[in-house]
Protein backbone atom coordinates (compact mmCIF):
# COMPACT_ATOMS: atom_id res chain seq x y z
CA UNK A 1 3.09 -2.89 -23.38
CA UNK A 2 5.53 -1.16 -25.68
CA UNK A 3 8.89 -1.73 -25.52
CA UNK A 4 10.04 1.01 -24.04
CA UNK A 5 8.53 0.79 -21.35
CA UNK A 6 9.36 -3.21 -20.37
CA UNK A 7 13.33 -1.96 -21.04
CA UNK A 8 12.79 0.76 -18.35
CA UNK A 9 10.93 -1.43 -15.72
CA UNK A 10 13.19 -4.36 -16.71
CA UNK A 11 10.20 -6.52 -17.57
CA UNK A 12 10.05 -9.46 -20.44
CA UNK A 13 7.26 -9.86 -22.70
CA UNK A 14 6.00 -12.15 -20.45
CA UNK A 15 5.94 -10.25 -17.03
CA UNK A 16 2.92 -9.97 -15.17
CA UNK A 17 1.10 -6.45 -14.48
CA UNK A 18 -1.31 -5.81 -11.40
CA UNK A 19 -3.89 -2.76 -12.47
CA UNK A 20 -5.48 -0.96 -9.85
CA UNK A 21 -8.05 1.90 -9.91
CA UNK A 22 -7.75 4.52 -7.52
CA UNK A 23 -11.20 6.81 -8.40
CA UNK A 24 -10.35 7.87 -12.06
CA UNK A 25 -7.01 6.58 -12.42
CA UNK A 26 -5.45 3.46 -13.13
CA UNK A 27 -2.21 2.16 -11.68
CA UNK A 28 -0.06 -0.36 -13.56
CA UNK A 29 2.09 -1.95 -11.42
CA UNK A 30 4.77 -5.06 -12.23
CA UNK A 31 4.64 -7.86 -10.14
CA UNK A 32 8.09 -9.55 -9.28
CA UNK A 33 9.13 -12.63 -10.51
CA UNK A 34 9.41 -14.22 -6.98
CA UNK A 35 6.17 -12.98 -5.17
CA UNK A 36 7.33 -14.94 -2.32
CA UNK A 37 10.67 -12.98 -1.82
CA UNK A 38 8.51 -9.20 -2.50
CA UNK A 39 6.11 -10.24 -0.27
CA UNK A 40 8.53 -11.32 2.75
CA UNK A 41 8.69 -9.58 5.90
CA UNK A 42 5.61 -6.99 4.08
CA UNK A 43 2.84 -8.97 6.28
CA UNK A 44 1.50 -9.77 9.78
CA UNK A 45 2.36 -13.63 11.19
CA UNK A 46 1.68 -16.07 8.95
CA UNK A 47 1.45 -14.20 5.83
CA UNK A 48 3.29 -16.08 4.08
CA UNK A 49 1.90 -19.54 4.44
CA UNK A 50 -1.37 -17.76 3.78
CA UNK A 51 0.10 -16.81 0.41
CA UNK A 52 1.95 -19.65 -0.66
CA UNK A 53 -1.78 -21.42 0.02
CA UNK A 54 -3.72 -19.20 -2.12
CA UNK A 55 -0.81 -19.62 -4.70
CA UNK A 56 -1.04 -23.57 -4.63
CA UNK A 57 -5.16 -23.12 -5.30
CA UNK A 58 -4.73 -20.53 -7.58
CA UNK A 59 -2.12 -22.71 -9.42
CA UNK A 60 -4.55 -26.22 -9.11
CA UNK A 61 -7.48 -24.02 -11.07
CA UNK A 62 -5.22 -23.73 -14.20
């Protein structure tokens, strides 16, 4: 990603980037730093601990 563009979104070199595709066009999106804290209060009951369990598996696999 150019620099540019990580100055105006605030990103480092090393930020992560979700891409989606929506028919024909893709959507780059940055994904916070503290998924936990984005993802707060976004979900229905027990969202969280779902997350923070698919984080720990995702996590064991690297």
């Amino acid at each position: 990603m150019p620099a540019e563009i990580r100055q105006k979104l605030h990103l480092s070199p090393s930020g992560r980037l979700e891409w989606f595709m929506y028919g024909n066009t893709l959507h780059v999106v940055p994904v916070k730093e503290d998924t936990i804290a984005a993802f707060r209060g976004q979900g229905k009951e027990d969202s969280v601990a779902r997350l923070l369990a698919e984080r720990s598996k995702d996590n064991a696999h690297k």
